[in-house]
Protein backbone atom coordinates (compact mmCIF):
# COMPACT_ATOMS: atom_id res chain seq x y z
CA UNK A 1 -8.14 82.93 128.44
CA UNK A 2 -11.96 82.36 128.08
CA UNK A 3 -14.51 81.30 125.42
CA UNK A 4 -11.34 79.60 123.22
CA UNK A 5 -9.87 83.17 123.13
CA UNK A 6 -6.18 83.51 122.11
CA UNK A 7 -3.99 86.21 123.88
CA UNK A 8 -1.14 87.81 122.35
CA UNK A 9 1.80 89.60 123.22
CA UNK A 10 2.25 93.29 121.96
CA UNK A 11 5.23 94.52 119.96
CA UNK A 12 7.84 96.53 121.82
CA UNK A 13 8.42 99.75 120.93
CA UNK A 14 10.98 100.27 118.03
CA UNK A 15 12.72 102.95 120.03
CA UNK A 16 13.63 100.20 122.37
CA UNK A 17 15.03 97.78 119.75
CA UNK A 18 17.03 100.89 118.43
CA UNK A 19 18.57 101.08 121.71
CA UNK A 20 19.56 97.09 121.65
CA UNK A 21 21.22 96.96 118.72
CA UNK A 22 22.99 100.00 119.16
CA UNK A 23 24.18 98.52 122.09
CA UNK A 24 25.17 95.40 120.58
CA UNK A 25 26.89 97.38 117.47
CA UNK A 26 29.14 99.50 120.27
CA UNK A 27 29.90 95.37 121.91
CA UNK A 28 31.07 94.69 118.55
CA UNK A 29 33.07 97.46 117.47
CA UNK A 30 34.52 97.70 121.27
CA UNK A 31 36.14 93.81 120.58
CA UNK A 32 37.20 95.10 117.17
CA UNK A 33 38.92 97.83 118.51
CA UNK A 34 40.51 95.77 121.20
CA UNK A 35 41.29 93.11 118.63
CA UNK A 36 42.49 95.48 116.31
CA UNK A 37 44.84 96.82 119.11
CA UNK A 38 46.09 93.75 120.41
CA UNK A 39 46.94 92.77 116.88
CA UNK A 40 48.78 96.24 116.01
CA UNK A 41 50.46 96.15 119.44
CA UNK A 42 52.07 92.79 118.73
CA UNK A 43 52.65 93.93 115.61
CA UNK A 44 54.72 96.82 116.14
CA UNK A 45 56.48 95.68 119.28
CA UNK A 46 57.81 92.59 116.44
CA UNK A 47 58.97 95.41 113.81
CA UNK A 48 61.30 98.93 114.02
CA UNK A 49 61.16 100.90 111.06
CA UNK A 50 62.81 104.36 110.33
CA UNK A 51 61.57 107.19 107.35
CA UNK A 52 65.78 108.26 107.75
CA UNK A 53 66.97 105.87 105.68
CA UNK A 54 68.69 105.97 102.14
CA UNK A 55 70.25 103.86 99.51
CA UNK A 56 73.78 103.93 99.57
CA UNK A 57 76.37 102.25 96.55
CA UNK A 58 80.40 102.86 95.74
CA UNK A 59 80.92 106.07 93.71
CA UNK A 60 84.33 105.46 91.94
CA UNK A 61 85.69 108.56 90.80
CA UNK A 62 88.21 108.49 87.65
CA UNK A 63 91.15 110.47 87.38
CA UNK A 64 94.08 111.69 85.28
CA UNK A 65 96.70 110.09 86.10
CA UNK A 66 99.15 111.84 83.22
CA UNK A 67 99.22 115.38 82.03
CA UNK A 68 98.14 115.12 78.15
CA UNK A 69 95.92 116.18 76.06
CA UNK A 70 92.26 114.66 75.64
CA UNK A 71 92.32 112.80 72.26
CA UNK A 72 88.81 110.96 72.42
CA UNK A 73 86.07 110.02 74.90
CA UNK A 74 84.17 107.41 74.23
CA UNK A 75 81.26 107.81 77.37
CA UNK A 76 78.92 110.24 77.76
CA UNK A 77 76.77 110.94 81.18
CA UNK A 78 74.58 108.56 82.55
CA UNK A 79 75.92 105.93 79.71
CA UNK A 80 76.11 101.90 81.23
CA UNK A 81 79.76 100.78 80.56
CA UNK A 82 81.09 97.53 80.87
CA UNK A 83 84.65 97.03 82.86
CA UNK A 84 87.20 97.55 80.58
CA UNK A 85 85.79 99.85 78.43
CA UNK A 86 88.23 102.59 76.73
CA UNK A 87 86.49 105.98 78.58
CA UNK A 88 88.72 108.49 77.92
CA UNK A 89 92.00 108.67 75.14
CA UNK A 90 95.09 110.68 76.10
CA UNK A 91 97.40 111.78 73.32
CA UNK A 92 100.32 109.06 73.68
CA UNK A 93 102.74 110.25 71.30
CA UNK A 94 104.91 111.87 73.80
CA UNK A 95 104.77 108.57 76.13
CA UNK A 96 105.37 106.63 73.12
CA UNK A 97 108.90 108.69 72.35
CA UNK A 98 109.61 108.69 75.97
CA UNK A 99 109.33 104.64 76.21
CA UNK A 100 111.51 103.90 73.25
CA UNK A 101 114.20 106.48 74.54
CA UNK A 102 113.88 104.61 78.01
CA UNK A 103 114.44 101.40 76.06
CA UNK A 104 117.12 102.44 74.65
CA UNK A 105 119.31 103.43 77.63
CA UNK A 106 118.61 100.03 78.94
CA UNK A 107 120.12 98.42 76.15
CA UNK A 108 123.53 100.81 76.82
CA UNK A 109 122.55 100.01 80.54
CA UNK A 110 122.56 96.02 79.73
CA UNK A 111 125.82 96.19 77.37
CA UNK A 112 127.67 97.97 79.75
CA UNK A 113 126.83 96.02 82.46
CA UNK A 114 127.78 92.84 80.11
CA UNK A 115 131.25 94.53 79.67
CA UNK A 116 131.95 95.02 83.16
CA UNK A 117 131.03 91.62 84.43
CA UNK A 118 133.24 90.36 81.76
CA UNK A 119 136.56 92.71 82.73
CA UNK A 120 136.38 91.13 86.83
CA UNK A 121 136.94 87.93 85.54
CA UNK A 122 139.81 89.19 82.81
CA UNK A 123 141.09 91.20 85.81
CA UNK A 124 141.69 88.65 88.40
CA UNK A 125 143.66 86.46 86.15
CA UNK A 126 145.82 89.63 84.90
CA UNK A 127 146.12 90.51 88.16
CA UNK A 128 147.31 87.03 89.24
CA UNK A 129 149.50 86.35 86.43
CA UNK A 130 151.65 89.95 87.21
CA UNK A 131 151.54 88.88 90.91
CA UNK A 132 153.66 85.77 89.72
CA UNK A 133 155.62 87.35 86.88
CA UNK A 134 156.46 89.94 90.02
CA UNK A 135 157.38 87.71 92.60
CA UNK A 136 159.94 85.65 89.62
CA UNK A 137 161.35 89.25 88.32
CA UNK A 138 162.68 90.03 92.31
CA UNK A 139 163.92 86.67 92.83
CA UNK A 140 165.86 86.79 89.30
CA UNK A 141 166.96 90.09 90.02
CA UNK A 142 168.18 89.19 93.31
CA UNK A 143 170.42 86.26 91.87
CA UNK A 144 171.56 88.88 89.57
CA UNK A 145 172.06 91.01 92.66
CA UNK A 146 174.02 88.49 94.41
CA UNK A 147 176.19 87.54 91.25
CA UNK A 148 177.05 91.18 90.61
CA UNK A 149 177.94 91.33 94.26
CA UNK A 150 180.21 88.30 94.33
CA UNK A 151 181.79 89.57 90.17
CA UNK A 152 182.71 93.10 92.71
CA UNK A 153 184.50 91.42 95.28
CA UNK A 154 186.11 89.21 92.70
CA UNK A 155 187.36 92.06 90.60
CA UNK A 156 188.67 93.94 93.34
CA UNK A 157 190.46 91.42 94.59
CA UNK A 158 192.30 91.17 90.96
CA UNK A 159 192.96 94.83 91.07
CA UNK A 160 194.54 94.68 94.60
CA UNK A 161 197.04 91.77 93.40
CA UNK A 162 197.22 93.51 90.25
CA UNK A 163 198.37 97.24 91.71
CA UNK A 164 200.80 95.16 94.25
CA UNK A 165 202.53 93.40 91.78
CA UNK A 166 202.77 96.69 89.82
CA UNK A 167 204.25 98.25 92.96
CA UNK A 168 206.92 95.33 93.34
CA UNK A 169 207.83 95.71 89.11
CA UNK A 170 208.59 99.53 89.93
CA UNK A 171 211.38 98.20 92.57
CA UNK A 172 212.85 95.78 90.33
CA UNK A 173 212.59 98.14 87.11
CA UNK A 174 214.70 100.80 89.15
CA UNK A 175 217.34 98.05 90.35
CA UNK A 176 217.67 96.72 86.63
CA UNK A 177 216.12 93.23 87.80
CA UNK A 178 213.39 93.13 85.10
CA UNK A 179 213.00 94.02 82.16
CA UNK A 180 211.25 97.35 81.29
CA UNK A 181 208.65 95.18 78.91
CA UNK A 182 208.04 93.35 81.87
CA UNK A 183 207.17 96.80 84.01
CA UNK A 184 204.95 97.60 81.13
CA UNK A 185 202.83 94.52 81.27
CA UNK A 186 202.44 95.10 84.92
CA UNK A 187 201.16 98.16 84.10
CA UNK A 188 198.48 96.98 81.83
CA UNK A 189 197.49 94.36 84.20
CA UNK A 190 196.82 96.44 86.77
CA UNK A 191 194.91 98.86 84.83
CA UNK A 192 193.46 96.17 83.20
CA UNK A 193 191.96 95.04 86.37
CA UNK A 194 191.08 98.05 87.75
CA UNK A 195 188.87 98.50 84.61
CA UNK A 196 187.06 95.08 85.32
CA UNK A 197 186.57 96.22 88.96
CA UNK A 198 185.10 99.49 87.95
CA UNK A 199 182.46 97.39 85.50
CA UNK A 200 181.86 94.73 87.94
CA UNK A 201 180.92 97.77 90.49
CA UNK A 202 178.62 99.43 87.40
CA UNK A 203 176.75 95.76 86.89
CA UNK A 204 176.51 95.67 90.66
CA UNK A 205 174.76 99.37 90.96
CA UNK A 206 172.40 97.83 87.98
CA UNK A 207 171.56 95.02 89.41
CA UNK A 208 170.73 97.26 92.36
CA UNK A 209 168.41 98.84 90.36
CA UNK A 210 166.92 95.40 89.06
CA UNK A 211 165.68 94.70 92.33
CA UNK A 212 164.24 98.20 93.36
CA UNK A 213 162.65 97.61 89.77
CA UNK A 214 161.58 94.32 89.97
CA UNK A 215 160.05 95.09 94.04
CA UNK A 216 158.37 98.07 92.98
CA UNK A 217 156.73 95.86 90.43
CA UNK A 218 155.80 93.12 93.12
CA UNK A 219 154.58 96.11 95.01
CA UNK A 220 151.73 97.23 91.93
CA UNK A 221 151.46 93.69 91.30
CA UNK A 222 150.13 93.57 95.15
CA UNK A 223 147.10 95.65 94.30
CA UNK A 224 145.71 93.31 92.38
CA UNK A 225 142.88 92.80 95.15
CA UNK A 226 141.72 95.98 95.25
CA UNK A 227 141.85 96.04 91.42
CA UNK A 228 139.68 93.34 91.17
CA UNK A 229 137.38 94.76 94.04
CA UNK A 230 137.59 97.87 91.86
CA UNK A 231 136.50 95.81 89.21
CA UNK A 232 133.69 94.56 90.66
CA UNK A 233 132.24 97.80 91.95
CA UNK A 234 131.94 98.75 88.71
CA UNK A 235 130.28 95.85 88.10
CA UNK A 236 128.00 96.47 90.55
CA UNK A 237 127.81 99.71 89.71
CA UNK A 238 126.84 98.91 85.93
CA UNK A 239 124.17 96.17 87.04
CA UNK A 240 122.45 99.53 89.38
CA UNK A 241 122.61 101.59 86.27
CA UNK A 242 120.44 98.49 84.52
CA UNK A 243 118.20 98.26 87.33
CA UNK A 244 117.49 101.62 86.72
CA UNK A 245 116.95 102.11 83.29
CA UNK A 246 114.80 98.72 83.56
CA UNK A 247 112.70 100.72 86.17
CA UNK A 248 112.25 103.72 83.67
CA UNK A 249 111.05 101.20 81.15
CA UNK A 250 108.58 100.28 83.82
CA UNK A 251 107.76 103.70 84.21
CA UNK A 252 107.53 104.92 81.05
CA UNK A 253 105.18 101.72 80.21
CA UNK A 254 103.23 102.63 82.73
CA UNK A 255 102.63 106.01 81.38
CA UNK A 256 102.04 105.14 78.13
CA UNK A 257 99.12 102.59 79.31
CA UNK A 258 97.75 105.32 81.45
CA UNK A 259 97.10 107.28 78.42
CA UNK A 260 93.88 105.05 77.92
CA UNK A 261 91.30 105.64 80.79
CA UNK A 262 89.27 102.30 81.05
CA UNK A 263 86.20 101.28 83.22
CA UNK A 264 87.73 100.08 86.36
CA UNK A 265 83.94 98.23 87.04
CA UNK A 266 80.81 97.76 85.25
CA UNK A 267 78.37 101.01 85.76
CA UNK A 268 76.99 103.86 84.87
CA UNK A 269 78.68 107.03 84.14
CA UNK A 270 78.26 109.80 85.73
CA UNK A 271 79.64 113.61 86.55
CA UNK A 272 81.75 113.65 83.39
CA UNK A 273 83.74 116.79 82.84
CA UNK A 274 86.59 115.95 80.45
CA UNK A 275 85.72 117.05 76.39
CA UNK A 276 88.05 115.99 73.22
CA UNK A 277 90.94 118.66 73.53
CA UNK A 278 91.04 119.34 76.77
CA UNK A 279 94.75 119.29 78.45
CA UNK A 280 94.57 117.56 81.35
CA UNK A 281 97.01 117.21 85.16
CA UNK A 282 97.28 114.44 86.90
CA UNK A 283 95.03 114.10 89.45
CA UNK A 284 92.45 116.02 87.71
CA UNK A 285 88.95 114.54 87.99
CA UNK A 286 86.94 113.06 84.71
CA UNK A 287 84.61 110.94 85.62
CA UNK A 288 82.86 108.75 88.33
CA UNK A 289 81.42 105.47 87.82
CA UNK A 290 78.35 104.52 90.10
CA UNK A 291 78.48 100.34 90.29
CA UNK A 292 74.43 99.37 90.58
CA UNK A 293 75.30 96.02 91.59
CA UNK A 294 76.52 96.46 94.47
CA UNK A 295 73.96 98.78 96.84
CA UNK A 296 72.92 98.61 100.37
CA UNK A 297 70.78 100.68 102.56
CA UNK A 298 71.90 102.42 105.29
CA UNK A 299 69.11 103.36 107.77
CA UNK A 300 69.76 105.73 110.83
CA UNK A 301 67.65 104.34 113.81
CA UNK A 302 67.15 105.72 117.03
CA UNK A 303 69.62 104.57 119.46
CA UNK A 304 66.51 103.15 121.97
CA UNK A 305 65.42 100.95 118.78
CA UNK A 306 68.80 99.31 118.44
CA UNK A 307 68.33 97.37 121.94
CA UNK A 308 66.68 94.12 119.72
CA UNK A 309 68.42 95.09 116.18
CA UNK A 310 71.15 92.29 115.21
CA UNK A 311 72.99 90.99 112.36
CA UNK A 312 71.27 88.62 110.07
CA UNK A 313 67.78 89.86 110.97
CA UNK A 314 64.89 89.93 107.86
CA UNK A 315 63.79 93.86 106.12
CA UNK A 316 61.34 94.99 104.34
CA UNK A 317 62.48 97.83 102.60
CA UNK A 318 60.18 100.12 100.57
CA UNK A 319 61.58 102.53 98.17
CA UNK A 320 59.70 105.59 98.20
CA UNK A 321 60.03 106.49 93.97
CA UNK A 322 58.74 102.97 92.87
CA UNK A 323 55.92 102.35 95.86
CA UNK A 324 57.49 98.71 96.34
CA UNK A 325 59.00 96.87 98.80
CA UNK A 326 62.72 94.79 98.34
CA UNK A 327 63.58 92.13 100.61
CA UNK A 328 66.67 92.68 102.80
CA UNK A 329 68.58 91.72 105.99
CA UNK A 330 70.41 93.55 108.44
CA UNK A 331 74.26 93.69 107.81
CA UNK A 332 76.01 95.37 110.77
CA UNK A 333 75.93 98.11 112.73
CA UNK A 334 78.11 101.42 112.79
CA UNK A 335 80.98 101.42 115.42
CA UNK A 336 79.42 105.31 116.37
CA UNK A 337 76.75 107.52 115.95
CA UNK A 338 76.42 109.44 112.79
CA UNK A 339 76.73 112.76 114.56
CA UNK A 340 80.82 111.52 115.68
CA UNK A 341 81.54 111.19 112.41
CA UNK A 342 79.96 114.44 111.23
CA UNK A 343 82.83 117.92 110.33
CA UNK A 344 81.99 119.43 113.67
CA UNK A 345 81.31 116.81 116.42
CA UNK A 346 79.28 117.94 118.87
CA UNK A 347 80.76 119.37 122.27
CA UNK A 348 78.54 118.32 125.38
CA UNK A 349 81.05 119.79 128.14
CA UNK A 350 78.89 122.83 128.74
CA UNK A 351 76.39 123.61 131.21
CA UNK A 352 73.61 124.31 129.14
CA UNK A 353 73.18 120.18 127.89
CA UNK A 354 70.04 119.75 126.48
CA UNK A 355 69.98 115.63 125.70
CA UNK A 356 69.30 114.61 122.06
CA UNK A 357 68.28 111.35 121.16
CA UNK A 358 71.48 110.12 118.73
CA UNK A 359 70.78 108.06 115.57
CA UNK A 360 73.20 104.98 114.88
CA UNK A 361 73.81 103.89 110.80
CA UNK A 362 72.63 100.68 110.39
CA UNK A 363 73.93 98.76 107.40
CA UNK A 364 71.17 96.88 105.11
CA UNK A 365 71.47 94.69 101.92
CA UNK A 366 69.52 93.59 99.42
CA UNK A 367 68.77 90.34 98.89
CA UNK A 368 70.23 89.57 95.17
CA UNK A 369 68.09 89.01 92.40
CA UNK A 370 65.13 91.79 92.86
CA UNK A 371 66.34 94.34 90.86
CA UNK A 372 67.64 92.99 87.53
CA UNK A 373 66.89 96.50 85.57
CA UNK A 374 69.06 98.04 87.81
CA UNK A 375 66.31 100.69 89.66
CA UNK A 376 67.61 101.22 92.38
CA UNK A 377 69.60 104.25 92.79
CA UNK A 378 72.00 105.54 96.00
CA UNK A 379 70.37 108.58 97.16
CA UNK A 380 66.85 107.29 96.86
CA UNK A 381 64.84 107.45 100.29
CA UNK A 382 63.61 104.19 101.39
CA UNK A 383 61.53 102.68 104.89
CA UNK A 384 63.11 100.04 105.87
CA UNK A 385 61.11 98.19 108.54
CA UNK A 386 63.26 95.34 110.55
CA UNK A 387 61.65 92.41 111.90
CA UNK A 388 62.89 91.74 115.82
CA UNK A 389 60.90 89.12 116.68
């Protein structure tokens, strides 16, 4: 510098500051990009999400369980019932006949059960009193038996003396010794006691007969067991018959209440193919009933994501036909893949295996509260993305 001139530096080019802050730019975006990847890295290595994943829910399908024909129907498709609610109105006028009729052969069921219990009593203490009134008729009869007996051996002892001394009066009647009067009471004597013998013998032969009589009584009178046991089957027999007719009561009750179809749940209605008129079998499908409280996801992952999946774990879950997410949390996990439980199962026993990557169903609920208009729909396609870490 000389004579108190100032020197100054001159510019540098502007193609050379282009050239440093283009360089600085590319420092920049390179640490945003590296940043940005980091960040993303740890962010997906914390999360597994699936696009094959659905909402799922109970469809409960409602069926005849008469035959009859279709009197009313009080729900129409895609209607929200309450549980309880009178769906569908069978004619019941047929159950109705059918249920008194039922009722009625109970009550002849009941009475004649009422009568037989009564008769086993009645029966053992007939029975019991003929047993006795047996057992004293042979013992009489016997003492008559024995008396008769002894009267026979009496009287024929008569009738021997009698026809002796009858002999000796013939003697003496030819020798003049007694008097012919005398012969002729002899006579009558001995015939006389003849006659006794010959009615003491009769008595004897009925008295005979007494006894055989009076034993073959004792012997009926000895079935009075199995008379009473007889008794008592029927009994038995008549309490069945009640049981019975008390279960076709049952039944036909039964039948008659299954004339009215009612909401098992609350839900919507849905699939309904029964109109006013319509006869109806039983088994026959009217109606399903779709419960939207109750709904989980289930989400088919990969079976290399499941490694870090467990129960318990957070989800977002965003339903594709609303744009939103729900709040969820894994449930459990299927017992096999969903290709085991598919109609045909696939057969891997060949040599021409080509390795598939199998998905496992993943069960996901809802956390309660997030959907009090009742959106959500099974079928609808959702993302559910599960927090691991």
């Amino acid at each position: 510098m000389a004579n108190g001139d100032v020197t100054t530096e001159s510019p540098a080019p502007p193609a050379s500051r282009r050239r440093r802050r283009a360089g600085g730019l590319t420092a920049v975006a390179t640490v945003v990009l590296i940043v940005g990847g980091v960040a993303f890295w740890r962010y997906s290595a914390a999360r597994v999400a699936t696009d094959d994943a659905q909402i799922d829910g109970h469809i409960l399908p409602l069926a005849a369980r008469i035959a009859g024909t279709v009197h009313e129907v009080h729900a129409q498709d895609n209607q929200f019932v309450s549980a309880g609610t009178l769906l569908v109105q069978i004619d019941p006028t047929d159950y109705k006949v059918a249920l008194a009729r039922a009722e009625a052969e109970l009550a002849a069921a009941t009475a004649g059960a009422l009568g037989a219990r009564t008769s086993v009593p009645m029966t053992s203490t007939t029975a019991t009193g003929e047993v006795e009134t047996a057992e004293s008729d042979v013992a009489t009869a016997a003492a008559r038996l024995r008396m008769a007996q002894a009267r026979v051996k009496e009287t024929e002892a008569k009738a021997t003396k009698a026809a002796r001394d009858l002999d000796r009066m013939k003697t003496l009647v030819a020798k003049d010794e007694v008097s012919r009067q005398e012969y002729d009471a002899a006579v009558m004597a001995a015939e006389a006691a003849r006659a006794e013998h010959e009615g003491a013998v009769a008595q004897g032969r009925e008295a005979e007969a007494g006894v055989r009589g009076a034993q073959a009584k004792r012997t009926q009178a000895g079935t009075a067991p199995e008379q009473v046991t007889i008794m008592r089957s029927r009994a038995a027999g008549a309490e069945a018959q009640v049981a019975q007719a008390r279960a076709a009561v049952e039944r036909a009750r039964l039948d008659l209440e299954h004339t009215s179809v009612k909401a098992p749940v609350s839900g919507v209605v849905s699939k309904k193919t029964v109109e006013p008129g319509q006869v109806v079998q039983p088994g026959q499908p009217l109606m399903a009933i779709v419960p939207l409280d109750d709904i989980w996801v289930t989400a088919n992952f990969k079976e290399n994501e499941l490694r870090d999946i467990r129960p318990g774990q957070p989800v977002t879950i965003k339903v594709d036909a609303y744009g939103r997410d729900y709040k969820g949390k894994v449930d459990s996990i299927a017992a096999a893949t969903g290709a085991r439980f598919s109609l045909l199962p696939p057969e891997n026993a060949t040599g021409n295996f080509v390795k598939v990557v199998q998905r496992i169903p993943v069960k996901i609920t809802f956390e309660r509260g997030q959907d009090p208009d009742h959106l959500l729909r099974p079928g609808m396609s959702v993302v559910p993305t599960v927090r691991i870490k």
